[in-house]
Protein backbone atom coordinates (compact mmCIF):
# COMPACT_ATOMS: atom_id res chain seq x y z
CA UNK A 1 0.00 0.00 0.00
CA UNK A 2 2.85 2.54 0.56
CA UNK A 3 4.37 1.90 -2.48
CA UNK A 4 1.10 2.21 -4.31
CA UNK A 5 0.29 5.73 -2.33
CA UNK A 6 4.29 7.01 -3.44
CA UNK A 7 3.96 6.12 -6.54
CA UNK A 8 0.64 7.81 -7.50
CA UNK A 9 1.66 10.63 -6.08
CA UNK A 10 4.93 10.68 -8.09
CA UNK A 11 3.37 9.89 -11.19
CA UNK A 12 0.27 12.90 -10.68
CA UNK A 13 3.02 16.11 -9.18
CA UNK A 14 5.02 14.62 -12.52
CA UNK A 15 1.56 15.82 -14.45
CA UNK A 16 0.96 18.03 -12.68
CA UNK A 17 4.32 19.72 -12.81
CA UNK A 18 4.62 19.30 -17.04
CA UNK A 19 1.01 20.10 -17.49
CA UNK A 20 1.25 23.25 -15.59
CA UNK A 21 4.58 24.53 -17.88
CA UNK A 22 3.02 23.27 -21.29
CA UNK A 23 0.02 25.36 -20.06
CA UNK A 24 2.43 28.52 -19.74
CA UNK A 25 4.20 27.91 -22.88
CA UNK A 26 1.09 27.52 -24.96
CA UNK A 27 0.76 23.82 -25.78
CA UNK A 28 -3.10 24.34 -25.31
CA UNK A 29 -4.03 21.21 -26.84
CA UNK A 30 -1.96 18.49 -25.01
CA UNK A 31 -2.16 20.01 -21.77
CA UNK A 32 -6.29 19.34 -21.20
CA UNK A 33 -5.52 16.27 -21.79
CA UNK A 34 -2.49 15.76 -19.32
CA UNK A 35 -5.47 17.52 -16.50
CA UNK A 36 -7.63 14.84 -17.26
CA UNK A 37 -5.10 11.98 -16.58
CA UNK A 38 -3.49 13.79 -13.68
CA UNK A 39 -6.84 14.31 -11.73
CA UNK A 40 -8.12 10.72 -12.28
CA UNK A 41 -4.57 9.81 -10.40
CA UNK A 42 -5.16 12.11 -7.51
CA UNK A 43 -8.15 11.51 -6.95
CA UNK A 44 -7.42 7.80 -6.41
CA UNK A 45 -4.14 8.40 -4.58
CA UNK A 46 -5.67 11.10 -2.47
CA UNK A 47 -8.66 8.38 -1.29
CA UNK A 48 -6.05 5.83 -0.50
CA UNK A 49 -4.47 8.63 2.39
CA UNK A 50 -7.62 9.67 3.24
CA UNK A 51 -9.02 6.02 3.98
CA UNK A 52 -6.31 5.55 5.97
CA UNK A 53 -5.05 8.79 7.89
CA UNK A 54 -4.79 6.75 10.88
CA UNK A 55 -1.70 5.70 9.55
CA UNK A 56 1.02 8.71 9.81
CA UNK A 57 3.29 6.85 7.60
CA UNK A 58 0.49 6.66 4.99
CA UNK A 59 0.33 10.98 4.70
CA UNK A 60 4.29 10.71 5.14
CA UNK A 61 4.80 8.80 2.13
CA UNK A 62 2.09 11.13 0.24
CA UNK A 63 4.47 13.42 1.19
CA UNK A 64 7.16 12.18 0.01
CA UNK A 65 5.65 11.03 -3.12
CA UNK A 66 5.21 14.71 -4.04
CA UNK A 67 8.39 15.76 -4.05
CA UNK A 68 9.76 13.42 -6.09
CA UNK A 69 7.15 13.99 -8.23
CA UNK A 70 8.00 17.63 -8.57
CA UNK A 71 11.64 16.66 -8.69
CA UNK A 72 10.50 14.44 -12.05
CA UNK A 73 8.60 16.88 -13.23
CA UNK A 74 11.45 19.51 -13.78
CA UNK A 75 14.21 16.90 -14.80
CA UNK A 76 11.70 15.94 -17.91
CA UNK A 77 11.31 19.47 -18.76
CA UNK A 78 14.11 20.10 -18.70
CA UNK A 79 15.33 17.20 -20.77
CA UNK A 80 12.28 18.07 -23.08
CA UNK A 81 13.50 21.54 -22.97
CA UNK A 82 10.43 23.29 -25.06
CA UNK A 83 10.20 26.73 -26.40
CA UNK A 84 13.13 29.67 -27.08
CA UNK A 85 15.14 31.35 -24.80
CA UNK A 86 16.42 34.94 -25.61
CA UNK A 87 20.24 35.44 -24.15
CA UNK A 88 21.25 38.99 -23.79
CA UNK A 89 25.05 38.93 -23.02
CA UNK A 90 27.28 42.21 -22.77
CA UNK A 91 30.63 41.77 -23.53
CA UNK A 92 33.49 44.22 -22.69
CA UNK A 93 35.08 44.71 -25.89
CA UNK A 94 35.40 42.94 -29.61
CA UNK A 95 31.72 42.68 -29.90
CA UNK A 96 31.57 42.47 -33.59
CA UNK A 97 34.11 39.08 -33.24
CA UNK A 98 32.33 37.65 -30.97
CA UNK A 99 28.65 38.18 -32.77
CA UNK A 100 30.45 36.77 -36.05
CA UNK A 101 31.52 33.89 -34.58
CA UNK A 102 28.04 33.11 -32.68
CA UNK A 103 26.87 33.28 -36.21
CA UNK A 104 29.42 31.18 -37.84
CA UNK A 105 27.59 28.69 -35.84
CA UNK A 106 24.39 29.15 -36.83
CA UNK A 107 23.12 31.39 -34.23
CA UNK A 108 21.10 34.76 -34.47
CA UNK A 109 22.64 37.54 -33.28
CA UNK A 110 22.01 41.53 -32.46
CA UNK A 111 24.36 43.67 -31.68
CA UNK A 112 23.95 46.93 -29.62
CA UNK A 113 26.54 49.10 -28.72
CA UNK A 114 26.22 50.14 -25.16
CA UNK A 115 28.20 52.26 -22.41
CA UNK A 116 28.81 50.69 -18.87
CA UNK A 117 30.18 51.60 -15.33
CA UNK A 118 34.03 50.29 -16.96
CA UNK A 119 33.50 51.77 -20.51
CA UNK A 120 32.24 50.77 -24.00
CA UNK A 121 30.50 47.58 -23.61
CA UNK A 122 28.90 45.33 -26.42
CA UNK A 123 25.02 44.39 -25.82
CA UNK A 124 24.17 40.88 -27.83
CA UNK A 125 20.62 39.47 -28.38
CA UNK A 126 21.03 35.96 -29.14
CA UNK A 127 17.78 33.50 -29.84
CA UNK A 128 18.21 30.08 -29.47
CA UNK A 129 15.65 26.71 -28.46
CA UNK A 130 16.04 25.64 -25.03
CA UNK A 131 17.31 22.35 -26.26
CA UNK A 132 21.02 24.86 -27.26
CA UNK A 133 21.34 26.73 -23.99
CA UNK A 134 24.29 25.55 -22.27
CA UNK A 135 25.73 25.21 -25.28
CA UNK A 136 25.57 28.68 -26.32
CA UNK A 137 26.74 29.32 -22.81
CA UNK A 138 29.64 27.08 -22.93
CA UNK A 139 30.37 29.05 -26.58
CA UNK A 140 30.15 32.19 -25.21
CA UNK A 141 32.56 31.82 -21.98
CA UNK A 142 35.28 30.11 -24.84
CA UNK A 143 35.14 33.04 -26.61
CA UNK A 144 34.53 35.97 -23.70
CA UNK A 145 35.63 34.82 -20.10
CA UNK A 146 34.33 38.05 -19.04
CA UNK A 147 30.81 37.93 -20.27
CA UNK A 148 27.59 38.89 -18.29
CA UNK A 149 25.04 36.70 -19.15
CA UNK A 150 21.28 37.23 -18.97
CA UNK A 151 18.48 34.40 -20.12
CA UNK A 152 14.88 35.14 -20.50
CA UNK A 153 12.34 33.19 -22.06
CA UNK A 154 10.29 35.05 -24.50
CA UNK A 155 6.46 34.56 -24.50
CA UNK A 156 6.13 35.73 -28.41
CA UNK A 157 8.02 35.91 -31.81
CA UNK A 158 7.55 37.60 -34.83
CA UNK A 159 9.62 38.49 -38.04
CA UNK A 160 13.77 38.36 -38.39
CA UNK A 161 16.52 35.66 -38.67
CA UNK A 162 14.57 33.11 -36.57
CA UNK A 163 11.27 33.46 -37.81
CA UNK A 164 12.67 32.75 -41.34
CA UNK A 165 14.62 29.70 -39.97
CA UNK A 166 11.75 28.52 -38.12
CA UNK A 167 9.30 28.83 -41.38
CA UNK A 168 11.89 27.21 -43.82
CA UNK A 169 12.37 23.73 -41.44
CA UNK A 170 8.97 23.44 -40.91
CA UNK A 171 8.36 23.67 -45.10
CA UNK A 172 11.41 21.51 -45.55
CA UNK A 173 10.28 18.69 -42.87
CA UNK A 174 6.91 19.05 -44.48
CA UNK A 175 8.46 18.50 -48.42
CA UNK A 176 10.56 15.63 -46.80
CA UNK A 177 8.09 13.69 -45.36
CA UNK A 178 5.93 14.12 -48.48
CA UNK A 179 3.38 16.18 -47.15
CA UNK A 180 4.25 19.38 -49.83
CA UNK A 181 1.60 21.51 -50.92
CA UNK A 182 2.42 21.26 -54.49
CA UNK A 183 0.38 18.80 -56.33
């Protein structure tokens, strides 16, 4: 029975946890679903405690369930790693290298000249899927030990170098798989 109650639990936070950041990154039709399969689960687990709260061990276990289950949760996302993230990094000097050479591999990049407490700094805008991030931040810190590195994760994109990129895979995964408009 304590196995049964932990694992519930782990499996529903785990839903719980995804469902709640596909829901804020705009996967609107997968994550009714996931609500519908996580509720059913707590439901159940929750009765299981609740028969038996005479049991202390029972509601510890529930306990400890969750956690793990949140602890799942963020190691899938992050292994799923869904969506963009927008790196703004401010470099102290040689800017227009270092942008060139983000772009040499493949990354978008904006450059802003800026002025700082210590001088002329250079402000880059760099786009990138989750799925690159500490890769681009591994890049960076080869190229600029002395970089200042910001992440955000953008809510909405429209128009330049990634909305191009993004439009020409999905048409060339759609001609591969023979699903091309052309007749």
């Amino acid at each position: 029975m304590l196995l049964t109650i932990f694992l519930i639990n782990v499996v529903y936070v785990t839903l719980n946890t995804l469902r709640m950041m596909l829901t804020m990154k705009g996967y609107q039709s997968i994550a009714p679903f996931i609500a519908m399969v996580e509720i059913s689960i707590y439901v159940v687990g929750l009765g299981l405690v609740l028969d038996n709260l005479d049991n202390v061990i029972n509601i510890f276990v529930y306990a400890l369930g969750f956690g793990v289950g949140i602890f799942a949760g963020m190691k899938i996302e992050n292994y799923l790693a869904l969506g963009h993230i927008l790196v703004t990094t401010i470099v102290p000097e040689d800017g227009w290298e270092i942008a060139n050479k983000l772009r040499d591999q493949g990354y978008g990049v904006t450059t802003t000249q800026a002025y700082g407490r210590e001088g002329n700094r250079y402000v880059l805008e760099i786009l990138t899927p989750r799925s690159n991030e500490r890769d681009l931040y591994k890049m960076i810190h080869q190229i600029e030990s002395k970089a200042f590195i910001i992440s955000y994760e953008p809510r909405y994109i429209n128009g330049g170098f990634w909305t191009k990129k993004i439009k020409k895979n999905k048409l060339s995964k759609s001609k591969k798989s023979g699903n091309s408009s052309k007749s």
